[in-house]
Protein backbone atom coordinates (compact mmCIF):
# COMPACT_ATOMS: atom_id res chain seq x y z
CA UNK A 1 -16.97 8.03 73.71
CA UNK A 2 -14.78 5.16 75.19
CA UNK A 3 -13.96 3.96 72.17
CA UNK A 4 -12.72 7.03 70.49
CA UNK A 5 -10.57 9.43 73.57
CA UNK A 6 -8.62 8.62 76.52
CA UNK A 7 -11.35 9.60 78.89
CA UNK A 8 -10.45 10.38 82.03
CA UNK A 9 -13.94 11.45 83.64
CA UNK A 10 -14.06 15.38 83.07
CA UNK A 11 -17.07 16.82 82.51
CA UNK A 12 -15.33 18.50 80.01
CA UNK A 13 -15.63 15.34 77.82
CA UNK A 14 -19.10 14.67 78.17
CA UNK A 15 -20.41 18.37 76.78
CA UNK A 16 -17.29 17.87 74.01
CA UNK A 17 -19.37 14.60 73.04
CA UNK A 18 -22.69 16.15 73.29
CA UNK A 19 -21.72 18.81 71.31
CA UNK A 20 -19.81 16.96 68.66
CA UNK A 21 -22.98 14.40 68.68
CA UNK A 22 -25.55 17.41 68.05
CA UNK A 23 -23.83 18.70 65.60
CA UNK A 24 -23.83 14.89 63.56
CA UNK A 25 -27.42 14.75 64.47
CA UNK A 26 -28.07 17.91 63.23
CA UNK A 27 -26.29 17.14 59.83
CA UNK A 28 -28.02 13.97 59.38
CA UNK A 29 -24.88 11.76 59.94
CA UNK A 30 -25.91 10.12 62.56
CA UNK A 31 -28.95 9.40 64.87
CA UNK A 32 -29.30 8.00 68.15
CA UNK A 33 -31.25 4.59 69.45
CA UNK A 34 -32.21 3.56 73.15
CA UNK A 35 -34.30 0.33 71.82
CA UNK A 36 -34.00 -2.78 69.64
CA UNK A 37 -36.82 -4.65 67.86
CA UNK A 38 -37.66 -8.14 68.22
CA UNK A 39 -35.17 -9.56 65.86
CA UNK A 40 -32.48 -7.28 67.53
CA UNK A 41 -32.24 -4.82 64.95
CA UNK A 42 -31.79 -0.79 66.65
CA UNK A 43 -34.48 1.61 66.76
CA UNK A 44 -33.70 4.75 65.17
CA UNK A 45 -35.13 7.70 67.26
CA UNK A 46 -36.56 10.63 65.00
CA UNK A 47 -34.38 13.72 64.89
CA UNK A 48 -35.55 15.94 67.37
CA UNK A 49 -35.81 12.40 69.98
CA UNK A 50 -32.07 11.85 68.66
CA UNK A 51 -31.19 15.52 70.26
CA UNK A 52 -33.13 14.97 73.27
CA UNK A 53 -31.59 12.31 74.36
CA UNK A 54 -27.83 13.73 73.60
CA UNK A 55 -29.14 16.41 75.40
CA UNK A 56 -30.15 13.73 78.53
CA UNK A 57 -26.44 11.80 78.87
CA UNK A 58 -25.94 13.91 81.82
CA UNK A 59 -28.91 12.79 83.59
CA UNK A 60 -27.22 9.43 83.52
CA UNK A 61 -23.97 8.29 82.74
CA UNK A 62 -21.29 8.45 85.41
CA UNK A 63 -17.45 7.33 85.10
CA UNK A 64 -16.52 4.16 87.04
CA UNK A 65 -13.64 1.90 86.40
CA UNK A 66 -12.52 4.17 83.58
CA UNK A 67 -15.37 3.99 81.61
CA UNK A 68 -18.46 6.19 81.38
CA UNK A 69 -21.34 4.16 81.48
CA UNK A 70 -25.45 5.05 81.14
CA UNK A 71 -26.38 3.78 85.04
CA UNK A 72 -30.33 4.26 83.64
CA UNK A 73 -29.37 1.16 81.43
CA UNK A 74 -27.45 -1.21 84.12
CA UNK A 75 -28.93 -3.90 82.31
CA UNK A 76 -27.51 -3.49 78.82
CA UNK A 77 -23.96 -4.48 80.27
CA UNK A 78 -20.71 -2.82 79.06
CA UNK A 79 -21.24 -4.22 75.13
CA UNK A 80 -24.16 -2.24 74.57
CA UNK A 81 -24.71 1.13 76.34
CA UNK A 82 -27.16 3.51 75.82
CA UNK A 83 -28.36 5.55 74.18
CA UNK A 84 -26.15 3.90 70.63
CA UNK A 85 -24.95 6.33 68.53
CA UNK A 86 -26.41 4.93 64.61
CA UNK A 87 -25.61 6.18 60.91
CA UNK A 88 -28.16 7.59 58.98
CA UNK A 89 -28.72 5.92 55.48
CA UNK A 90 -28.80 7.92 52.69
């Protein structure tokens, strides 16, 4: 989300996203990841884990310093929040 809008901390944007992400998910665009493998490729989550955790962002990302960030992840630094959005082969 920081990436592509101006965000500005509204909640507004965060259930825009979510909805926008479902619907991808839901196509079979994209899916989501919270975990790499050992050689530090991502994890694709299954479908309906892909929608649960869209449907989780609230639970933990907040806006600081004009960014919204996944404060469940603090580790993964700014270069890699969570959960990453992925494309779907086909």
């Amino acid at each position: 989300m920081n990436a592509l809008i101006h965000t500005s901390g509204s909640g507004d944007e965060l259930a825009d996203m979510q909805r926008v992400l479902e619907n991808l998910v839901r196509m079979d665009v994209v899916g989501m990841s919270m975990a790499r493998d050992a050689s530090g490729c991502l994890i694709h989550l299954s479908k309906a884990e892909s929608l649960e955790a869209i449907e989780d962002l609230r639970s933990g990302l907040r806006f600081k310093a004009g960014r919204w960030i996944d404060t469940r992840h603090a580790a993964s630094g700014l270069q890699d929040p969570f959960p990453l959005i992925v494309r779907l082969n086909r």
